[in-house]
N, C-alpha and C. Protein backbone atom coordinates (compact mmCIF):
# COMPACT_ATOMS: atom_id res chain seq x y z
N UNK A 1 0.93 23.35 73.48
CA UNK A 1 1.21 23.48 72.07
C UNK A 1 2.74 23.43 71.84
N UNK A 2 3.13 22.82 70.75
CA UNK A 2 4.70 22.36 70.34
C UNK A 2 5.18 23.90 69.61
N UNK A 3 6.34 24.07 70.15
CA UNK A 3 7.08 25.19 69.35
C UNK A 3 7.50 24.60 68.32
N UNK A 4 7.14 25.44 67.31
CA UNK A 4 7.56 25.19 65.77
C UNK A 4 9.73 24.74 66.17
N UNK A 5 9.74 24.30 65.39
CA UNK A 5 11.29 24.14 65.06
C UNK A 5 12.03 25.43 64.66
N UNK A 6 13.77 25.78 64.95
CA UNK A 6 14.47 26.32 64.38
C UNK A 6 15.31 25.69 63.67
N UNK A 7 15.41 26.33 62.64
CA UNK A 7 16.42 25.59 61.57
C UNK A 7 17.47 26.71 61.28
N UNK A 8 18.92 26.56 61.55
CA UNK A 8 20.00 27.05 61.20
C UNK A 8 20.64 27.31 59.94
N UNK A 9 20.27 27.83 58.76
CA UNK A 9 20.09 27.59 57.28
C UNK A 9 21.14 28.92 57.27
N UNK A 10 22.08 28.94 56.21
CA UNK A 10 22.38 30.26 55.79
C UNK A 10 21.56 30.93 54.83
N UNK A 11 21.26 32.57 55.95
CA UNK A 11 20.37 33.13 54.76
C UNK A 11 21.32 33.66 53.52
N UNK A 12 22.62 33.57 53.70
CA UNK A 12 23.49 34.54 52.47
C UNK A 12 23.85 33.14 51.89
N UNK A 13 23.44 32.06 52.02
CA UNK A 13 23.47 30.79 50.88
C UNK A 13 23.22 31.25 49.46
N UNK A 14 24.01 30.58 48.66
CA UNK A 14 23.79 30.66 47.12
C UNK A 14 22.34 29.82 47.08
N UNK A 15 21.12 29.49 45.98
CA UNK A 15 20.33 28.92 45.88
C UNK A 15 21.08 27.30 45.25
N UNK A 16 20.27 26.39 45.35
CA UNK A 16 21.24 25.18 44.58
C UNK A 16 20.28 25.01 43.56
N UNK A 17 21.20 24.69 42.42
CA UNK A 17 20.71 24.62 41.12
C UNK A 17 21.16 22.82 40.98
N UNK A 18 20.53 21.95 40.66
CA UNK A 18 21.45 20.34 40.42
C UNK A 18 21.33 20.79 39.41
N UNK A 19 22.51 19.83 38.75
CA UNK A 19 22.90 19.94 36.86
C UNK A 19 23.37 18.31 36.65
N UNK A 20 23.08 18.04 35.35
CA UNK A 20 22.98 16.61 35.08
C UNK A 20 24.02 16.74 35.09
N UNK A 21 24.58 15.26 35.20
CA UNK A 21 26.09 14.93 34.88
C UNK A 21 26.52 14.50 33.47
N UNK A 22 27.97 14.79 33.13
CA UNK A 22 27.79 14.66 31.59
C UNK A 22 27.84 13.32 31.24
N UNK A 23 27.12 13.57 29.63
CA UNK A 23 26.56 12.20 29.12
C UNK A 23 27.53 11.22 29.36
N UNK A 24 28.86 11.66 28.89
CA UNK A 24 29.64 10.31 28.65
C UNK A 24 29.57 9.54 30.26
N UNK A 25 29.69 10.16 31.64
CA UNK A 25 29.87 9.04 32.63
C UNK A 25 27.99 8.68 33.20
N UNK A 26 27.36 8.55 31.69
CA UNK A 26 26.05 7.85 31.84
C UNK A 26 26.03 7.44 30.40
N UNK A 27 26.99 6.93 30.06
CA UNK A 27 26.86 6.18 28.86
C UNK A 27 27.79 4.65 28.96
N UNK A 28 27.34 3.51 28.62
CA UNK A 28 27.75 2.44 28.12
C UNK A 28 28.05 2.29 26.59
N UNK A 29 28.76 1.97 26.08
CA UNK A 29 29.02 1.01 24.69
C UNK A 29 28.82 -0.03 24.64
N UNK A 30 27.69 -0.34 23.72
CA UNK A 30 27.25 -1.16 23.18
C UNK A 30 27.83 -2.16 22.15
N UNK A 31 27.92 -3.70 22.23
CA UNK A 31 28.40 -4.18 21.31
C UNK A 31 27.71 -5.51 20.76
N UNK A 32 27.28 -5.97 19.56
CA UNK A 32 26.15 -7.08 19.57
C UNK A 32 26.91 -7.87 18.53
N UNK A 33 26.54 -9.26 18.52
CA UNK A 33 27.24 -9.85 18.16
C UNK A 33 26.71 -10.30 16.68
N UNK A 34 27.81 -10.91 14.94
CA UNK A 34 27.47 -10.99 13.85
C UNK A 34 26.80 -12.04 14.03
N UNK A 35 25.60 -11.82 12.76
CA UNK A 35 24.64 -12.63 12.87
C UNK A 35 23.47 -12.71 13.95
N UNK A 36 23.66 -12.34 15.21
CA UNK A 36 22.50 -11.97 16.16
C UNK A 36 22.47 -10.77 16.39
N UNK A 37 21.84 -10.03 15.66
CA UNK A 37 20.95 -8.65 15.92
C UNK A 37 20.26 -8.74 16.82
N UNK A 38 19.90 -7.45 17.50
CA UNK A 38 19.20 -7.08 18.52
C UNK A 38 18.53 -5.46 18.50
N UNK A 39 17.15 -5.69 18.84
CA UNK A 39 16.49 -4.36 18.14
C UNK A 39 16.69 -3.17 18.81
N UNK A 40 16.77 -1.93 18.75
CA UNK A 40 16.45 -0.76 19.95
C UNK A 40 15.40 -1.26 21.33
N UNK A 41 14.45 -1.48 20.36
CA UNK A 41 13.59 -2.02 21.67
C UNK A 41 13.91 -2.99 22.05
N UNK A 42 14.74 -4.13 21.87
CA UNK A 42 14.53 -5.40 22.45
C UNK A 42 15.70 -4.45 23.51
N UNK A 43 16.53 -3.99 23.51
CA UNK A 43 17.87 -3.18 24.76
C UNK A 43 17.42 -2.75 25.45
N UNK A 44 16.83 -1.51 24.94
CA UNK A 44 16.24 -0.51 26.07
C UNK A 44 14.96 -1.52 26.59
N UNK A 45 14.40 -2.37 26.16
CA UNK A 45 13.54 -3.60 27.63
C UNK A 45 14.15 -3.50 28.37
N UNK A 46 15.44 -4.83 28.23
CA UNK A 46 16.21 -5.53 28.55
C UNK A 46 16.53 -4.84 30.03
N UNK A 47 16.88 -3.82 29.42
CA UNK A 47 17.92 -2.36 30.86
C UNK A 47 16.62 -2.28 31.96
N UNK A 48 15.21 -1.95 31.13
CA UNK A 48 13.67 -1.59 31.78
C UNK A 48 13.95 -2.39 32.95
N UNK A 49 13.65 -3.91 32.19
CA UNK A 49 12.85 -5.13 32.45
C UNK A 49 14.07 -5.05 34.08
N UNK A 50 15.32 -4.96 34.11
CA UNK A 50 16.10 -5.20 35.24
C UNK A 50 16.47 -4.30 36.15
N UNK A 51 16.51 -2.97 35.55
CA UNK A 51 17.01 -2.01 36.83
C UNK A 51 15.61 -0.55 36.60
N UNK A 52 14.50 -0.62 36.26
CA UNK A 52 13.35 0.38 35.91
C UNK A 52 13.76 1.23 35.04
N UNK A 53 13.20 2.42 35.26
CA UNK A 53 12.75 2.83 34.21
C UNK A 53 13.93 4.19 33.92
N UNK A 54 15.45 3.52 33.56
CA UNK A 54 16.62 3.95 33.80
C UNK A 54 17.45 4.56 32.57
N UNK A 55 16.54 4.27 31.50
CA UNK A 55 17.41 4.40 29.86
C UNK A 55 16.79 5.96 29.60
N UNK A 56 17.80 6.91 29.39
CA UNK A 56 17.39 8.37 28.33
C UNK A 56 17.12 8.18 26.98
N UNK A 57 18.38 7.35 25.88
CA UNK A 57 18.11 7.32 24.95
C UNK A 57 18.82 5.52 24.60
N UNK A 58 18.88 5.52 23.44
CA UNK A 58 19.76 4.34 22.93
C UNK A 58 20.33 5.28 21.24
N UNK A 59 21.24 4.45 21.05
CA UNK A 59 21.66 5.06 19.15
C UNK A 59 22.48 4.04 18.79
N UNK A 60 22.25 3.22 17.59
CA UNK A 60 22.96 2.67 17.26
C UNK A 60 23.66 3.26 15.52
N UNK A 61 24.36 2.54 15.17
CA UNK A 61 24.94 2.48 13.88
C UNK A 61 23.75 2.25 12.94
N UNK A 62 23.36 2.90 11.97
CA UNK A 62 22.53 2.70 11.42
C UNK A 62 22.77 1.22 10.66
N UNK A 63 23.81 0.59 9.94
CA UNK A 63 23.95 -0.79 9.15
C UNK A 63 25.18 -1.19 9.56
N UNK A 64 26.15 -2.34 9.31
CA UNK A 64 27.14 -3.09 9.73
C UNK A 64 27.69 -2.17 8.31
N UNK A 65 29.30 -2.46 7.90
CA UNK A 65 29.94 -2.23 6.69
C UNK A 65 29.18 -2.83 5.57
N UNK A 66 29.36 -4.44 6.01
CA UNK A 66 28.69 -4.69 5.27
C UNK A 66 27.41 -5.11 4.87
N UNK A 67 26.45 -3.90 5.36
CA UNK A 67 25.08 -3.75 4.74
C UNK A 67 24.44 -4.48 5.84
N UNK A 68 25.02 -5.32 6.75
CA UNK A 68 23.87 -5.69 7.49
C UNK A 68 23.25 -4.77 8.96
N UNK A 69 22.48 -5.56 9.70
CA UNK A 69 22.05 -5.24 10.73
C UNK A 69 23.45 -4.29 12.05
N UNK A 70 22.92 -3.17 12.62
CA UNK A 70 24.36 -2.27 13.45
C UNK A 70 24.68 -3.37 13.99
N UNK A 71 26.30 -2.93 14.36
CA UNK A 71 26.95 -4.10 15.19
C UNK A 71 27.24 -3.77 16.10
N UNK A 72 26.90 -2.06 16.63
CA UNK A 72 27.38 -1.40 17.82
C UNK A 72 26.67 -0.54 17.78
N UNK A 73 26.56 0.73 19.49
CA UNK A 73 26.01 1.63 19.32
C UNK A 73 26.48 2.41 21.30
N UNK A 74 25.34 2.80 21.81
CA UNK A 74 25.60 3.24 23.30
C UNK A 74 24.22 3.35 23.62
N UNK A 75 23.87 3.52 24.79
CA UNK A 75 22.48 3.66 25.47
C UNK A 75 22.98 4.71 27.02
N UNK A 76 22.22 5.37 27.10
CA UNK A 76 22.33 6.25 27.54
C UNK A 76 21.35 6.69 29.01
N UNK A 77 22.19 6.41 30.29
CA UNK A 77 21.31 6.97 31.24
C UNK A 77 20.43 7.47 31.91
N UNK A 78 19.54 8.07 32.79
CA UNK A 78 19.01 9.18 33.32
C UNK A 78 20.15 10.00 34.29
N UNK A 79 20.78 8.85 34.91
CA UNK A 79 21.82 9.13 36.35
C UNK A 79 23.15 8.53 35.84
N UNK A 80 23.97 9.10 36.24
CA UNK A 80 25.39 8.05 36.53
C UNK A 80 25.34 6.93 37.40
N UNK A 81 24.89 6.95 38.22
CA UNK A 81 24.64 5.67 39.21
C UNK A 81 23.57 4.53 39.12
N UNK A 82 23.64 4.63 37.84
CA UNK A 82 22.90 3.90 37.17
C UNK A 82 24.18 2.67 36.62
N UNK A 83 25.35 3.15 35.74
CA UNK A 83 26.19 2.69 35.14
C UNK A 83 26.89 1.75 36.03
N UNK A 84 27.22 1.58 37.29
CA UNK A 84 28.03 0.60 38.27
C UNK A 84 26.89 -0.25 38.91
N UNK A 85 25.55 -0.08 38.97
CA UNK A 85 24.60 -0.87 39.08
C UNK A 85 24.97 -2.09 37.87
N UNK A 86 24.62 -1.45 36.63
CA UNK A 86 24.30 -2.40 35.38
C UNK A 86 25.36 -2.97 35.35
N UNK A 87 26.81 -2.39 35.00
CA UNK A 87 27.96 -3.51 35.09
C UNK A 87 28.61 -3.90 36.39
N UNK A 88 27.55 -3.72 37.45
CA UNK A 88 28.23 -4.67 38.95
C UNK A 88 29.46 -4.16 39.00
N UNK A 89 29.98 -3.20 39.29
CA UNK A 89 31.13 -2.40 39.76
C UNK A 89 32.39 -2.94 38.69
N UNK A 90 32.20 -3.11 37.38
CA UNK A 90 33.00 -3.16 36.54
C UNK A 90 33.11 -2.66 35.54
N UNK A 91 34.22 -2.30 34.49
CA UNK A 91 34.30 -1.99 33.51
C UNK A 91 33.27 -2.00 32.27
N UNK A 92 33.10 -3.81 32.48
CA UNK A 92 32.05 -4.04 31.13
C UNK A 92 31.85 -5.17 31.61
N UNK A 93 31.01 -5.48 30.98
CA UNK A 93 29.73 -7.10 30.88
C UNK A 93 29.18 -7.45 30.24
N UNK A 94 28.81 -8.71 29.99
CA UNK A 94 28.00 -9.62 28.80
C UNK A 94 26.68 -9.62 29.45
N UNK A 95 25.98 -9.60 28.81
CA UNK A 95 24.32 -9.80 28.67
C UNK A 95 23.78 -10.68 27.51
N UNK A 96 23.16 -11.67 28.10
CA UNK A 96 21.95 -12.52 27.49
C UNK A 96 20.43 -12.09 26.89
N UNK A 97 20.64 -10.98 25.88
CA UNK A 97 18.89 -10.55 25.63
C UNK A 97 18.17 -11.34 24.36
N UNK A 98 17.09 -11.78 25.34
CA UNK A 98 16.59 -12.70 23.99
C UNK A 98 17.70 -13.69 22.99
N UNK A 99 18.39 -14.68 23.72
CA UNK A 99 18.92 -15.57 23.91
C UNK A 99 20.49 -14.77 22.32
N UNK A 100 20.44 -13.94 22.64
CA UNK A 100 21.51 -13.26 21.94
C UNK A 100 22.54 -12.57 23.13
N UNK A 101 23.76 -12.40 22.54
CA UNK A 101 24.94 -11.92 23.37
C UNK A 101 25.33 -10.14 23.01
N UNK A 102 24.97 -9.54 23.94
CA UNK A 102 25.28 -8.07 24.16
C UNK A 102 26.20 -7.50 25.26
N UNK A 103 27.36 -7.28 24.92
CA UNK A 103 28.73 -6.58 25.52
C UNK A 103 28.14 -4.77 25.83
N UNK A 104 28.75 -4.42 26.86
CA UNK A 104 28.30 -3.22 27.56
C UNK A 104 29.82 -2.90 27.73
N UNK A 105 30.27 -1.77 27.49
CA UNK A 105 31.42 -1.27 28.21
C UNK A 105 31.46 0.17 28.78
N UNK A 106 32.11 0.72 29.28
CA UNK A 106 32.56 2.31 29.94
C UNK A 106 33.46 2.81 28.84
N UNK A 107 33.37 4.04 28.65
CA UNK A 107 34.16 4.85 27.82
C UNK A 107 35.56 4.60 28.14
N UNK A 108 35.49 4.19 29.82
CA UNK A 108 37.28 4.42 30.10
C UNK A 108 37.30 2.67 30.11
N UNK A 109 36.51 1.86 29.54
CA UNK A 109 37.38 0.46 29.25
C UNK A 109 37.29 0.44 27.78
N UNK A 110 36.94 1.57 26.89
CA UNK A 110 37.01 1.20 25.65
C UNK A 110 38.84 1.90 25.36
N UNK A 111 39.00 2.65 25.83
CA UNK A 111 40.73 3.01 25.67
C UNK A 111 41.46 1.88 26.08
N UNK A 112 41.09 1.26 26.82
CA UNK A 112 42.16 -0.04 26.93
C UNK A 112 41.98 -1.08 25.88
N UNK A 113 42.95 -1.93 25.90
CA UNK A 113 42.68 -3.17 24.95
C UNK A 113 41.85 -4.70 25.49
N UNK A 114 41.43 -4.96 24.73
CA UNK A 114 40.89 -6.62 24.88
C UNK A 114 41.59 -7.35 25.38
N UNK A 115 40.95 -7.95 27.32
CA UNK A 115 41.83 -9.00 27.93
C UNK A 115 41.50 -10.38 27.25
């Protein structure tokens, strides 16, 4: 008969609690382009359809200034390591959804300016 295993664990260990990480470094900015709207649902697919089942929320602008369809918004994580997946170890990226153009950025490439 096999002797059970010893395991070297501290018994005066704190318990571990995980805690989400904060929203903003699991958030992208969203940006869609005039004249091609793009729905909540057609985004949060889009994110589905390519990396599973990875989106918490989405929010956009409810109307453009002028009265039309949002022209921006953010979508929102489960994980942080989610965010360098979707933009391939960059700042920001263009996406093709439903033959419309959707810009993704990081909070820390929206402080910089437009290359």
């Amino acid at each position: 008969m096999e002797k059970p295993k010893q395991f070297k664990l501290n018994p005066c260990a704190k318990e571990f609690h995980p805690v989400q990480t904060p929203e903003e470094s699991r958030t992208l900015f969203l940006t869609l382009s005039i004249g091609h709207p793009l729905t909540k649902d057609e985004i949060v697919n889009f994110f589905t359809e390519n990396w599973g089942q990875v989106v918490e929320d989405a929010y956009f602008v409810e109307e453009s200034q002028q009265g039309g369809p949002p022209l921006n918004g953010k979508i929102i994580f489960n994980s942080s390591l989610v965010v360098p997946m979707v933009l391939n170890g960059k700042n920001s990226a263009k996406f093709i959804v439903n033959n419309r153009n959707l810009y993704a950025r990081t909070l820390h490439a929206l402080a910089r300016p437009l290359e």
